[in-house]
PDB file of N, CA and C in Angstrom:
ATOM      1  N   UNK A   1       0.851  -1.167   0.000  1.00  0.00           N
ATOM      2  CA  UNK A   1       0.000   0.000   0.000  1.00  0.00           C
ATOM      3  C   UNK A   1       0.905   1.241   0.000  1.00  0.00           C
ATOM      4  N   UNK A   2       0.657   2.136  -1.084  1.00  0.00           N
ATOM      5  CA  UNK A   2       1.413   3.303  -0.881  1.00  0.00           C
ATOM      6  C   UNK A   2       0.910   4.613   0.064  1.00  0.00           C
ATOM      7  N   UNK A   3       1.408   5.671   0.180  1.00  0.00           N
ATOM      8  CA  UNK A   3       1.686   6.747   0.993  1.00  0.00           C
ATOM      9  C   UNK A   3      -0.194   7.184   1.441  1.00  0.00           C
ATOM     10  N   UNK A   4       0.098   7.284  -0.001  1.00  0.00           N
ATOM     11  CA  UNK A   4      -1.501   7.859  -0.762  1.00  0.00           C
ATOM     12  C   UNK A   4      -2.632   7.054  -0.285  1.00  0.00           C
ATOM     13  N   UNK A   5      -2.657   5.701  -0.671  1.00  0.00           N
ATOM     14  CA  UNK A   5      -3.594   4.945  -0.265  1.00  0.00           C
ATOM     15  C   UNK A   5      -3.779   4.271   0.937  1.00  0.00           C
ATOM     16  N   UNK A   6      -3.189   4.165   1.660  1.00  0.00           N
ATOM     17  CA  UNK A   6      -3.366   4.069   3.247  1.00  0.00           C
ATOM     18  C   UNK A   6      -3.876   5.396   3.639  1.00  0.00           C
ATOM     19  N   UNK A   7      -3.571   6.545   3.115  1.00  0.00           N
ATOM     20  CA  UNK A   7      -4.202   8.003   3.662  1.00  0.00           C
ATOM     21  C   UNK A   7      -5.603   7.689   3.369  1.00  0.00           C
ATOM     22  N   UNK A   8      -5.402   7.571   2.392  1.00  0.00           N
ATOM     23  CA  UNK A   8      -6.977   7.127   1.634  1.00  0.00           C
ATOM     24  C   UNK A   8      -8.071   6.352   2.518  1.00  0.00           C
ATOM     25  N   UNK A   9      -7.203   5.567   2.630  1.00  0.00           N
ATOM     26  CA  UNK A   9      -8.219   4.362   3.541  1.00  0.00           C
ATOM     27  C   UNK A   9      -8.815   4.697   4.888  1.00  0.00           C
ATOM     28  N   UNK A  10      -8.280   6.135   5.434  1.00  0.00           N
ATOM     29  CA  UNK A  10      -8.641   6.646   6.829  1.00  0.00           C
ATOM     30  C   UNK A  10      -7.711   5.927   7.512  1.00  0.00           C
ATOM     31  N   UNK A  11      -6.500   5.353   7.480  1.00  0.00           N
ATOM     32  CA  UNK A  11      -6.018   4.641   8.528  1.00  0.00           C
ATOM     33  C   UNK A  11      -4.719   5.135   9.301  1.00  0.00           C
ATOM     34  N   UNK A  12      -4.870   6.483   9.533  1.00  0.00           N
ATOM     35  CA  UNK A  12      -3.074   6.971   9.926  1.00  0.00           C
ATOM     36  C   UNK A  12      -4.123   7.322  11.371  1.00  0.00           C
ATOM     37  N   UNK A  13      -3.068   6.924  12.026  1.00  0.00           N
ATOM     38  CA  UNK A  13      -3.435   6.983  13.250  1.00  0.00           C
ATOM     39  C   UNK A  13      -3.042   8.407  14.189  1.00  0.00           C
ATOM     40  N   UNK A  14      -3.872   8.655  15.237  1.00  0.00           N
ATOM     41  CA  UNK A  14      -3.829  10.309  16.016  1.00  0.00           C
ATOM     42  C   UNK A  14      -5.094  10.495  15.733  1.00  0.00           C
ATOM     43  N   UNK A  15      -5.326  11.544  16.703  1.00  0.00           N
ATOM     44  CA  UNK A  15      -6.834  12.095  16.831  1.00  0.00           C
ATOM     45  C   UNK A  15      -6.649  12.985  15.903  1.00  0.00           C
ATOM     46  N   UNK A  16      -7.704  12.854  15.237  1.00  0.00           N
ATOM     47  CA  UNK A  16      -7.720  14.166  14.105  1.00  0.00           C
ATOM     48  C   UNK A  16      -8.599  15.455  15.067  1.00  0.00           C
ATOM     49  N   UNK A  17      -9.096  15.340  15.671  1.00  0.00           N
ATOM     50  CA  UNK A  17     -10.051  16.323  15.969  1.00  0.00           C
ATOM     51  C   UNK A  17      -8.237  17.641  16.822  1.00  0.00           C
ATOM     52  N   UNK A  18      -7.564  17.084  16.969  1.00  0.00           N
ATOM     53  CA  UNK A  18      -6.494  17.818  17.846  1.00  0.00           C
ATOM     54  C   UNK A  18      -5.335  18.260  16.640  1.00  0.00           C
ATOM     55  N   UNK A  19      -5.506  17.509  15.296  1.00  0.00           N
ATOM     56  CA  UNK A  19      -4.220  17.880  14.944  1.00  0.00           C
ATOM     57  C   UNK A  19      -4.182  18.995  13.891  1.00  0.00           C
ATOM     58  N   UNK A  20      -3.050  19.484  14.164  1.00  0.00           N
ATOM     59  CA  UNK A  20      -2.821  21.008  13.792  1.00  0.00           C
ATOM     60  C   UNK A  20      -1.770  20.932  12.200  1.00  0.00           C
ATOM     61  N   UNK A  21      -1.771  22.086  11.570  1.00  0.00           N
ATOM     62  CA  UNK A  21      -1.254  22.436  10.774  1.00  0.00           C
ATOM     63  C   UNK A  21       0.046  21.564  10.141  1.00  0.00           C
ATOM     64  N   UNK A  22       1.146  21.472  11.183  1.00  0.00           N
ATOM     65  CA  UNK A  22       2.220  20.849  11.281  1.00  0.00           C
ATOM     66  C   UNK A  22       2.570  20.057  11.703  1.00  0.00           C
ATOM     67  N   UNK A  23       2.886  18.909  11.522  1.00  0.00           N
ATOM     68  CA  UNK A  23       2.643  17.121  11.813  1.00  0.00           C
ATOM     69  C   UNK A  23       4.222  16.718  12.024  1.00  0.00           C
ATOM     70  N   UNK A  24       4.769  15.726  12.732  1.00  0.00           N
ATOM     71  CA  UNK A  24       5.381  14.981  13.079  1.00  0.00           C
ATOM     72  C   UNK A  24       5.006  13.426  12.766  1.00  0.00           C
ATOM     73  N   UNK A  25       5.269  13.250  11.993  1.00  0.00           N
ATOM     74  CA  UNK A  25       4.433  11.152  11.570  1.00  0.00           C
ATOM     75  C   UNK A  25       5.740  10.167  11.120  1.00  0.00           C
ATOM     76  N   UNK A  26       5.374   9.289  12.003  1.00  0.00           N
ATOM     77  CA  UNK A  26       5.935   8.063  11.955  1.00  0.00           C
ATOM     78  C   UNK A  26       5.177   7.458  10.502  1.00  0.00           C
ATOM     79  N   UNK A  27       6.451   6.879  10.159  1.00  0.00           N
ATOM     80  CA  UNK A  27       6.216   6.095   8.421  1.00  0.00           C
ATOM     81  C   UNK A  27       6.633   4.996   8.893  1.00  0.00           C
ATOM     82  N   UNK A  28       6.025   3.512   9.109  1.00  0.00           N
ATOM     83  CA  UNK A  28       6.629   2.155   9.004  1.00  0.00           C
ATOM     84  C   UNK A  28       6.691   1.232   7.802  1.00  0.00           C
ATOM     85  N   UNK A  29       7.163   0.488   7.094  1.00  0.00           N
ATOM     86  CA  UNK A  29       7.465   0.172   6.374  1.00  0.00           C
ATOM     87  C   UNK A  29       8.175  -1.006   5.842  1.00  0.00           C
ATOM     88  N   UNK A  30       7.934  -1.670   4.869  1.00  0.00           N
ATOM     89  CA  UNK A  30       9.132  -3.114   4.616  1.00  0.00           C
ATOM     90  C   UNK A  30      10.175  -2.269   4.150  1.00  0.00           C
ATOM     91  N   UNK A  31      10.980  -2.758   3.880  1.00  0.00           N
ATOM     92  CA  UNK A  31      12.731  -2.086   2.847  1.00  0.00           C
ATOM     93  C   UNK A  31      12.880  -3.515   1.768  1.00  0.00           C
ATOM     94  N   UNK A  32      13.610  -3.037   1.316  1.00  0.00           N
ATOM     95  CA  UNK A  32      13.673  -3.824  -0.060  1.00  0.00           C
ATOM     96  C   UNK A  32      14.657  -5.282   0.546  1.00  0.00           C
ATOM     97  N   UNK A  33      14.850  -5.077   1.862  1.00  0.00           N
ATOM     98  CA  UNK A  33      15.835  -6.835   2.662  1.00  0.00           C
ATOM     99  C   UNK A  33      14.502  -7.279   2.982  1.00  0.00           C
ATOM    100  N   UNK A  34      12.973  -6.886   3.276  1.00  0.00           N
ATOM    101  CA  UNK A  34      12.205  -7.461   3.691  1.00  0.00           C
ATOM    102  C   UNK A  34      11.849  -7.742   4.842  1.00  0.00           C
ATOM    103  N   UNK A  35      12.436  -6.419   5.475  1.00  0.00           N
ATOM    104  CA  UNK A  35      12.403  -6.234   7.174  1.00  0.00           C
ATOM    105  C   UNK A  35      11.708  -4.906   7.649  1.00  0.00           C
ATOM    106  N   UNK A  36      10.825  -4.781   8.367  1.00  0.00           N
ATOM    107  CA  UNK A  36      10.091  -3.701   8.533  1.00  0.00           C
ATOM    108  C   UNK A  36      10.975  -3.066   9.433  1.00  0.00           C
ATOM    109  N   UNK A  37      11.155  -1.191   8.913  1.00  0.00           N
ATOM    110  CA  UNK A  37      12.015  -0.243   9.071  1.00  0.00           C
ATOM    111  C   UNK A  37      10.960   0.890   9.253  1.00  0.00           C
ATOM    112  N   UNK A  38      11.406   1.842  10.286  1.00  0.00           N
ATOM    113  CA  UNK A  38      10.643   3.405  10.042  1.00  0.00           C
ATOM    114  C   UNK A  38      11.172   4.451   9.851  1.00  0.00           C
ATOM    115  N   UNK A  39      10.470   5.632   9.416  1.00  0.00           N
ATOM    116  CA  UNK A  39      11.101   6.990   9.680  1.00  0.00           C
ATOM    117  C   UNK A  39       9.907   8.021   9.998  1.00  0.00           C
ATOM    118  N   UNK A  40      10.818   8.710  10.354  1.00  0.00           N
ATOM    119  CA  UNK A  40       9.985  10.147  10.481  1.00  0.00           C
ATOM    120  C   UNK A  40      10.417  11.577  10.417  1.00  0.00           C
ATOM    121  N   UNK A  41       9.068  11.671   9.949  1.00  0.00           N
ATOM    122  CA  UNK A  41       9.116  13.254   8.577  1.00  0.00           C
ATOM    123  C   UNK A  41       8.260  14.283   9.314  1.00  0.00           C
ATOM    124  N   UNK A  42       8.523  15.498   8.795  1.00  0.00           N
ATOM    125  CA  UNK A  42       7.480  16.544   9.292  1.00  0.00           C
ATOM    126  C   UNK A  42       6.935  17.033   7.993  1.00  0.00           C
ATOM    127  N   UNK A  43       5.934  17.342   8.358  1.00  0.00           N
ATOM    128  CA  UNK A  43       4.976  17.917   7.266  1.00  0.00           C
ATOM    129  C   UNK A  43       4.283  19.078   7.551  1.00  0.00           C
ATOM    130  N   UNK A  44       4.754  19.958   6.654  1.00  0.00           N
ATOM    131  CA  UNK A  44       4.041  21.635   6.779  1.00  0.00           C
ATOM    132  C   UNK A  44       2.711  22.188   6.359  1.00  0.00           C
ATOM    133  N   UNK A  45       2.194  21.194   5.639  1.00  0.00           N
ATOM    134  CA  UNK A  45       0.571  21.330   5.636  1.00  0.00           C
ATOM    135  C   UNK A  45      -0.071  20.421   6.463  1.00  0.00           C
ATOM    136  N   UNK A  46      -1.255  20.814   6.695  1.00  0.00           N
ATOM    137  CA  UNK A  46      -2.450  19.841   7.039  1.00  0.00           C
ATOM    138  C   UNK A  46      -2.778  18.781   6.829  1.00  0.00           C
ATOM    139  N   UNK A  47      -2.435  17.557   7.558  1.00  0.00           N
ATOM    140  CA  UNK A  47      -2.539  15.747   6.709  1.00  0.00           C
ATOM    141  C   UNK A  47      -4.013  15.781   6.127  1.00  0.00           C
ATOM    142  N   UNK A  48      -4.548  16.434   6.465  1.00  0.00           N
ATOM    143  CA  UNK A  48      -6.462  16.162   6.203  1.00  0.00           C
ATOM    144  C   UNK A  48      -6.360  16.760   4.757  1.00  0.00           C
ATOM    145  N   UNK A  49      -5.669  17.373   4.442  1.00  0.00           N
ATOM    146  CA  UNK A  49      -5.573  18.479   3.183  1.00  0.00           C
ATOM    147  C   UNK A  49      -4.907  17.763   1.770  1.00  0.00           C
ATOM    148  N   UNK A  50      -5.407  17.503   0.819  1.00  0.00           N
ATOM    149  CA  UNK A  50      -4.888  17.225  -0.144  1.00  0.00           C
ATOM    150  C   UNK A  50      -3.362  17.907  -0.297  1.00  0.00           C
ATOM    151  N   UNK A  51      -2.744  19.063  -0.436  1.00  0.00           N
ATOM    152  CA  UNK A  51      -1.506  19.587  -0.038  1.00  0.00           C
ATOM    153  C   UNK A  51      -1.141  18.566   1.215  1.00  0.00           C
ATOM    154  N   UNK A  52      -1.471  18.393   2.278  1.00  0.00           N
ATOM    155  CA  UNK A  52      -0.619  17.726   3.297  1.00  0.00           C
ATOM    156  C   UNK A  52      -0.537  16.404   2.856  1.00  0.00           C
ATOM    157  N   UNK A  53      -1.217  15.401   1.994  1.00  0.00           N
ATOM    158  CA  UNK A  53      -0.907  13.845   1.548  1.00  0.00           C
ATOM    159  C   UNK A  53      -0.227  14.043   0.443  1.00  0.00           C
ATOM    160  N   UNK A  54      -0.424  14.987  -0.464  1.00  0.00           N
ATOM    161  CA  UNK A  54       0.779  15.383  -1.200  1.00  0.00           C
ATOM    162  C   UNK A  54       1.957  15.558  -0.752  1.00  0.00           C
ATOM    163  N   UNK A  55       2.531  16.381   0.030  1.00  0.00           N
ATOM    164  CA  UNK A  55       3.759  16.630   0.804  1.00  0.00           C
ATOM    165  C   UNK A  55       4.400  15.243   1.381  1.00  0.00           C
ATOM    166  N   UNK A  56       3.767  14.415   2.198  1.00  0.00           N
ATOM    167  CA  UNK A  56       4.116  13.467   2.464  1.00  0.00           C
ATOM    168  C   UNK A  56       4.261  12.476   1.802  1.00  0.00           C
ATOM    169  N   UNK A  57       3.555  12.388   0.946  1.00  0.00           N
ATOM    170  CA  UNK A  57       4.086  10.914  -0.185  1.00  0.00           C
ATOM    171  C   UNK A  57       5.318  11.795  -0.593  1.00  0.00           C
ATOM    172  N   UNK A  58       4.958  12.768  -1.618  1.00  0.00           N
ATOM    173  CA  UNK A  58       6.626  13.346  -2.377  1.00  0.00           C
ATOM    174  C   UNK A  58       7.422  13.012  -1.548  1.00  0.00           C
ATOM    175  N   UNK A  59       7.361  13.679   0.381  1.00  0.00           N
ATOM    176  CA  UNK A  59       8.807  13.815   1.090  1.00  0.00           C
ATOM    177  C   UNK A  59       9.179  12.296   0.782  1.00  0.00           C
ATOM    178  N   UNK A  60       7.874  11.099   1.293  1.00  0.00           N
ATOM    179  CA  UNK A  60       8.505   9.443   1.691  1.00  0.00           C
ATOM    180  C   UNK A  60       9.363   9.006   0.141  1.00  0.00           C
ATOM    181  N   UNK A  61       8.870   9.900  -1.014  1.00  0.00           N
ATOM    182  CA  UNK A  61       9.151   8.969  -2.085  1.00  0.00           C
ATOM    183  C   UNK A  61      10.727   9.740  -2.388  1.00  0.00           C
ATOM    184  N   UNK A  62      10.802  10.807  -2.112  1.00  0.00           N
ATOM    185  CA  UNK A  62      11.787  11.607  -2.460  1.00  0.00           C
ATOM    186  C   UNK A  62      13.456  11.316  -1.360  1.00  0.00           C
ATOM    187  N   UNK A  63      12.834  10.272  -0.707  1.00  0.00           N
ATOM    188  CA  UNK A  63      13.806   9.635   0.624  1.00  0.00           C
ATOM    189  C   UNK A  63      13.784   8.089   0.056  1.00  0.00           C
ATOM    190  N   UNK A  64      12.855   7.346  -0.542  1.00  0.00           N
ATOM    191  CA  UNK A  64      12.987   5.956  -0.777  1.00  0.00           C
ATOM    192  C   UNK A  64      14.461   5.177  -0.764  1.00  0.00           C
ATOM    193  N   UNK A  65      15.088   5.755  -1.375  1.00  0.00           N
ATOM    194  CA  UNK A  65      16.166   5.205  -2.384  1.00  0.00           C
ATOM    195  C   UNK A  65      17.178   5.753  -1.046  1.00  0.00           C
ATOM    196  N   UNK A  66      17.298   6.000  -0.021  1.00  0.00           N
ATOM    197  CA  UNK A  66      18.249   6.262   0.560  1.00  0.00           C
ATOM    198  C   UNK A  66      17.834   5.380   2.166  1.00  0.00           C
ATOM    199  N   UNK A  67      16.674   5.424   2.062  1.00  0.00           N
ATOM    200  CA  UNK A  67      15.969   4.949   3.113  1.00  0.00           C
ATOM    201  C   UNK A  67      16.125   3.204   2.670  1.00  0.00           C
ATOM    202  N   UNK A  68      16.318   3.032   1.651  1.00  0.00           N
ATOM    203  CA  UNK A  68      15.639   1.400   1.100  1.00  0.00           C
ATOM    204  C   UNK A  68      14.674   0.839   1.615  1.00  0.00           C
ATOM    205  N   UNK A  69      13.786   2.111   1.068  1.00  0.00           N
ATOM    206  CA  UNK A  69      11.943   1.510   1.434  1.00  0.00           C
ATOM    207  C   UNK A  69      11.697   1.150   0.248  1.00  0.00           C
ATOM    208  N   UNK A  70      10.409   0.167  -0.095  1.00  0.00           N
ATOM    209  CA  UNK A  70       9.611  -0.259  -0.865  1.00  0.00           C
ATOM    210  C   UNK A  70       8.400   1.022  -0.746  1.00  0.00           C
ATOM    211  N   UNK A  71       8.153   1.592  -1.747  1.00  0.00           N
ATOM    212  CA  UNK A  71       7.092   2.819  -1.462  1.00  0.00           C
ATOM    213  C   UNK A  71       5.515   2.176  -1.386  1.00  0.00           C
ATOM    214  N   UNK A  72       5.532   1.059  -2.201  1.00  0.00           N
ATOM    215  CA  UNK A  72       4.376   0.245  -2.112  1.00  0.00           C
ATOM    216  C   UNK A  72       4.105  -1.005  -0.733  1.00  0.00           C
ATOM    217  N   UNK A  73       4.356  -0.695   0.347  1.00  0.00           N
ATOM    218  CA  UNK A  73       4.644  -1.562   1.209  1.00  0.00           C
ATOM    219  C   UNK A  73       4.858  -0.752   2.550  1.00  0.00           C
ATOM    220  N   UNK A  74       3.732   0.443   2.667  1.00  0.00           N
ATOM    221  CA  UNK A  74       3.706   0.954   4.123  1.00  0.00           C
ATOM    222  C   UNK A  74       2.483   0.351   4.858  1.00  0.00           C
ATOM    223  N   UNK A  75       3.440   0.394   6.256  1.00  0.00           N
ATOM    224  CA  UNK A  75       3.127  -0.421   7.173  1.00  0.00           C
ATOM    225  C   UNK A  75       1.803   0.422   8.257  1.00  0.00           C
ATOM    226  N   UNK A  76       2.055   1.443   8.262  1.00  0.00           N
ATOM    227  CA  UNK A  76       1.637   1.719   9.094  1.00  0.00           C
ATOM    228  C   UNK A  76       1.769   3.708   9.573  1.00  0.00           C
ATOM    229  N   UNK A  77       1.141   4.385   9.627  1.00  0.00           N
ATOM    230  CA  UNK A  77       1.054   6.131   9.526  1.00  0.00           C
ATOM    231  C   UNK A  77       0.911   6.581  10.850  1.00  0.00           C
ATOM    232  N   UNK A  78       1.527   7.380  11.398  1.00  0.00           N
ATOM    233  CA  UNK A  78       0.567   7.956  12.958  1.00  0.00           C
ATOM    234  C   UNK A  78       1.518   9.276  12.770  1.00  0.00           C
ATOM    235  N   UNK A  79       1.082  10.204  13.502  1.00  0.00           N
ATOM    236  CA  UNK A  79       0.737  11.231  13.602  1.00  0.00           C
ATOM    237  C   UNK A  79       1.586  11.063  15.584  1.00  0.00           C
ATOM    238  N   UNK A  80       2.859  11.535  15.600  1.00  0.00           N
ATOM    239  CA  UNK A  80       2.939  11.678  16.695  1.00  0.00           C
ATOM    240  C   UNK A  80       3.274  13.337  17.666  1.00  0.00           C
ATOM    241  N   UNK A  81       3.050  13.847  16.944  1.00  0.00           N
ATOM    242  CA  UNK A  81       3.025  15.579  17.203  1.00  0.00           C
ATOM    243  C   UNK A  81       2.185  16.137  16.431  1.00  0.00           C
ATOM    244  N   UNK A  82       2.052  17.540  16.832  1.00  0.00           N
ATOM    245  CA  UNK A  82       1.435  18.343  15.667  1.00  0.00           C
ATOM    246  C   UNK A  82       1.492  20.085  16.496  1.00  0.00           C
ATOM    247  N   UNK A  83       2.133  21.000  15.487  1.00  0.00           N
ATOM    248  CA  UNK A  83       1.641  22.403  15.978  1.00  0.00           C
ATOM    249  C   UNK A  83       1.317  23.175  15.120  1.00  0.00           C
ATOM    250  N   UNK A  84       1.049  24.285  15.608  1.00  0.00           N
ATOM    251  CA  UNK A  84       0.213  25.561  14.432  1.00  0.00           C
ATOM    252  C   UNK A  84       1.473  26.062  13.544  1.00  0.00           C
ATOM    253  N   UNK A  85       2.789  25.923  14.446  1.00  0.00           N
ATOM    254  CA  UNK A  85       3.893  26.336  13.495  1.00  0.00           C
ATOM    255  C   UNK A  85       5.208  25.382  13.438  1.00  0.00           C
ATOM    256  N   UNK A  86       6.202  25.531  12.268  1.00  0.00           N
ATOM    257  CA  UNK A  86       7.257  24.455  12.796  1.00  0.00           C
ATOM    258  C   UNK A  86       8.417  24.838  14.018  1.00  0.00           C
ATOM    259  N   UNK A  87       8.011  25.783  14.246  1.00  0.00           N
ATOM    260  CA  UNK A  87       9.009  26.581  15.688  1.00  0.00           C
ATOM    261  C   UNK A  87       8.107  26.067  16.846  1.00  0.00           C
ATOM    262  N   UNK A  88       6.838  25.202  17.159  1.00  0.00           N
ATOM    263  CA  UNK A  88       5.976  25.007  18.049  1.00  0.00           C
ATOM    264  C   UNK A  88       6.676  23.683  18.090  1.00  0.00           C
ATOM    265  N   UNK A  89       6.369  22.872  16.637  1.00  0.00           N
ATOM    266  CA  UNK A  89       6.562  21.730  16.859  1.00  0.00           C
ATOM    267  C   UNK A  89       8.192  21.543  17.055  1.00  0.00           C
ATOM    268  N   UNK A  90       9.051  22.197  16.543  1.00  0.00           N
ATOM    269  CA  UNK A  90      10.534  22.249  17.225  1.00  0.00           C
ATOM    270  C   UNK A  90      10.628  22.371  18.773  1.00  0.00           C
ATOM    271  N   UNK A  91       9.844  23.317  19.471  1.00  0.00           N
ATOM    272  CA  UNK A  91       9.960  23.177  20.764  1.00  0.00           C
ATOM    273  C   UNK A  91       9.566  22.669  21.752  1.00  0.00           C
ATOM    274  N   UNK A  92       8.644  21.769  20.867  1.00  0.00           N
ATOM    275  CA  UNK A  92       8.018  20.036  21.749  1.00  0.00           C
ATOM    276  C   UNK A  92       8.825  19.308  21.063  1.00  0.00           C
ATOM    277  N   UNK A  93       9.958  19.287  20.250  1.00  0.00           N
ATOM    278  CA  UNK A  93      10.975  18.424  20.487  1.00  0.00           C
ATOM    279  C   UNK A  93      11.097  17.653  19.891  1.00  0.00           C
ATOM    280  N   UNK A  94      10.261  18.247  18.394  1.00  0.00           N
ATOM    281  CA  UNK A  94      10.425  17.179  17.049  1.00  0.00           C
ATOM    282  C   UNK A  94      11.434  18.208  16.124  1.00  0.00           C
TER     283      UNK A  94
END
């Protein structure tokens, strides 16, 4: 399942009713050895927002090849921060 379509599916996890502008999300994932690997990205739009699932697939796909993720083979989305700005979410320590 790619970036896009797990967004799709409603399945990234965090309360949406709380989350703000600027996101902190865990990406889990197979890698191309066939061992589930994660990372995590920040994102400057809104995940609810077509711009914010845009941003995040480009960032995951635009890291693949260094990351040795499979882009078709995410595991799993959450949402573990979020602030109104990226100087908010820098100073909770993402």
């Amino acid at each position: 399942m790619t970036i896009k379509e797990y967004m799709k599916a409603g399945r990234v996890e965090g309360d949406a009713s709380t989350l703000k502008r600027v996101a902190c999300v865990d990406i889990a994932f197979i890698n191309r050895k066939g061992e589930r690997d994660e990372t995590q990205l920040t994102v400057t739009h809104h995940l609810l927002t077509e711009a914010g699932k845009e941003e995040l697939s480009e960032l995951f796909s635009s890291l693949a090849a260094e990351l040795n993720a499979c882009k078709t083979k995410i595991m799993y989305i959450g949402v573990v921060a979020s602030a109104d700005t990226e100087e908010e979410l820098h100073e909770l320590g993402y």
